[in-house]
C-alpha atoms as a PDB file:
ATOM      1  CA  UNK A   1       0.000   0.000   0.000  1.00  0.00           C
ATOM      2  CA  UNK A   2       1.580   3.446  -1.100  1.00  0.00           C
ATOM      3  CA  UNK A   3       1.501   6.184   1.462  1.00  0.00           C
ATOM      4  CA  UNK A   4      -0.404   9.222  -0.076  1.00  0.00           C
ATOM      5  CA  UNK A   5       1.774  12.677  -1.374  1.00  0.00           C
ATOM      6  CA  UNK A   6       1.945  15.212   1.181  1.00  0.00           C
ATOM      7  CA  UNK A   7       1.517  18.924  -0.598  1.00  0.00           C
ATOM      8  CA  UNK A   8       3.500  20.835   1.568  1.00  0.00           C
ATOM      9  CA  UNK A   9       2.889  23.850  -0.019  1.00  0.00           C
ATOM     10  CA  UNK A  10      -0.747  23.617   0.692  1.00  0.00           C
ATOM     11  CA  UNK A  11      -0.126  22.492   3.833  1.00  0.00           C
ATOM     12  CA  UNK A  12       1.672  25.745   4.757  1.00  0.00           C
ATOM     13  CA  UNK A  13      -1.011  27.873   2.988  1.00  0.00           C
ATOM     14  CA  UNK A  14      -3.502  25.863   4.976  1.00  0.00           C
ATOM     15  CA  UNK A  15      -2.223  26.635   7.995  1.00  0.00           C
ATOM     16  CA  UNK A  16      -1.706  30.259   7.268  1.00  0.00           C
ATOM     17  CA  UNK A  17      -5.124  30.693   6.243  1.00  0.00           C
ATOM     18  CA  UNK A  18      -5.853  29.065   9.647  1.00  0.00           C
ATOM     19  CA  UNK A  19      -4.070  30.711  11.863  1.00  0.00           C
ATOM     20  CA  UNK A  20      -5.407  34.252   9.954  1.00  0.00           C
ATOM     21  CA  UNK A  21      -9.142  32.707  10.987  1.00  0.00           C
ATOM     22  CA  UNK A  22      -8.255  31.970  14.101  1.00  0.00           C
ATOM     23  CA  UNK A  23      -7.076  36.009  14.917  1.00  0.00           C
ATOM     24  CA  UNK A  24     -10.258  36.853  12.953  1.00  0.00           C
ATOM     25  CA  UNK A  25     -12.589  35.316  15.576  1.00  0.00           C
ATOM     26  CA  UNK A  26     -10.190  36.425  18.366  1.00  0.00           C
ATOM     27  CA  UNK A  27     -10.943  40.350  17.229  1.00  0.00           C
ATOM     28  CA  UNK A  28     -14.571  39.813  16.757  1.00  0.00           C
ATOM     29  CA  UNK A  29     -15.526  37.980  19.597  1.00  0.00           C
ATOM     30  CA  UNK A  30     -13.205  40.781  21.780  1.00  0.00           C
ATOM     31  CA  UNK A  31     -15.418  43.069  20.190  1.00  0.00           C
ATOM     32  CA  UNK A  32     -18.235  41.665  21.006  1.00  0.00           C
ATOM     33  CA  UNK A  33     -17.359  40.643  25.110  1.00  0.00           C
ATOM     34  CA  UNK A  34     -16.198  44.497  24.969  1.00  0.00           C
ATOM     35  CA  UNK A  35     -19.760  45.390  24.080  1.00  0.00           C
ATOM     36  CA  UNK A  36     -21.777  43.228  26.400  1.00  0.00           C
ATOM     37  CA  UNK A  37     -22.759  43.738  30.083  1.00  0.00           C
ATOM     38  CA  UNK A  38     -21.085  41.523  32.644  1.00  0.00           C
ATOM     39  CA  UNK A  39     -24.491  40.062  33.175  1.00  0.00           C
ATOM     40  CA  UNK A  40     -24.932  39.542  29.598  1.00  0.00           C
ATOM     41  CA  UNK A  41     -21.428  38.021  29.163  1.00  0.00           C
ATOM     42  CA  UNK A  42     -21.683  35.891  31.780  1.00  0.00           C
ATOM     43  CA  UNK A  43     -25.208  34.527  30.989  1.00  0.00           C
ATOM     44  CA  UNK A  44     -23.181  33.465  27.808  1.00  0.00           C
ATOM     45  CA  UNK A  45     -20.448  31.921  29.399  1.00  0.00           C
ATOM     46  CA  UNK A  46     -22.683  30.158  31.668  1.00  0.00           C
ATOM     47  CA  UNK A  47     -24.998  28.311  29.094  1.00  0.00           C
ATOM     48  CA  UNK A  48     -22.302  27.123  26.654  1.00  0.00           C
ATOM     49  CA  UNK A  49     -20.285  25.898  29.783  1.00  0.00           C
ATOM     50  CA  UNK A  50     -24.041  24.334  30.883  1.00  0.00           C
ATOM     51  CA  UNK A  51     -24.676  22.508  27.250  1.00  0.00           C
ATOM     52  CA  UNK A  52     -21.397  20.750  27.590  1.00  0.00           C
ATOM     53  CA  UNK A  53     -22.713  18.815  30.669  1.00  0.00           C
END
């Protein structure tokens, strides 16, 4: 059985694009925390924590 070819070009652009996602979310959900009460955030925080149980 041959092992398959490993692109490592689009491996690297892969993980570029990632890691470029990744910051993305970082500044929008910042944004959004930096919007919300305390009460609100925490509300949020509380029910995702909550739905992993």
């Amino acid at each position: 059985m041959k092992t398959p070819e490993i692109d490592l070009k689009e491996l690297k652009r892969l993980k570029k694009e990632n890691f470029k996602e990744r910051l993305e979310f970082i500044d929008k959900y910042s944004e959004w925390v930096k919007k919300k009460t305390d009460k609100e955030w925490s509300k949020q925080q509380k029910d995702l924590i909550d739905s992993q149980f």
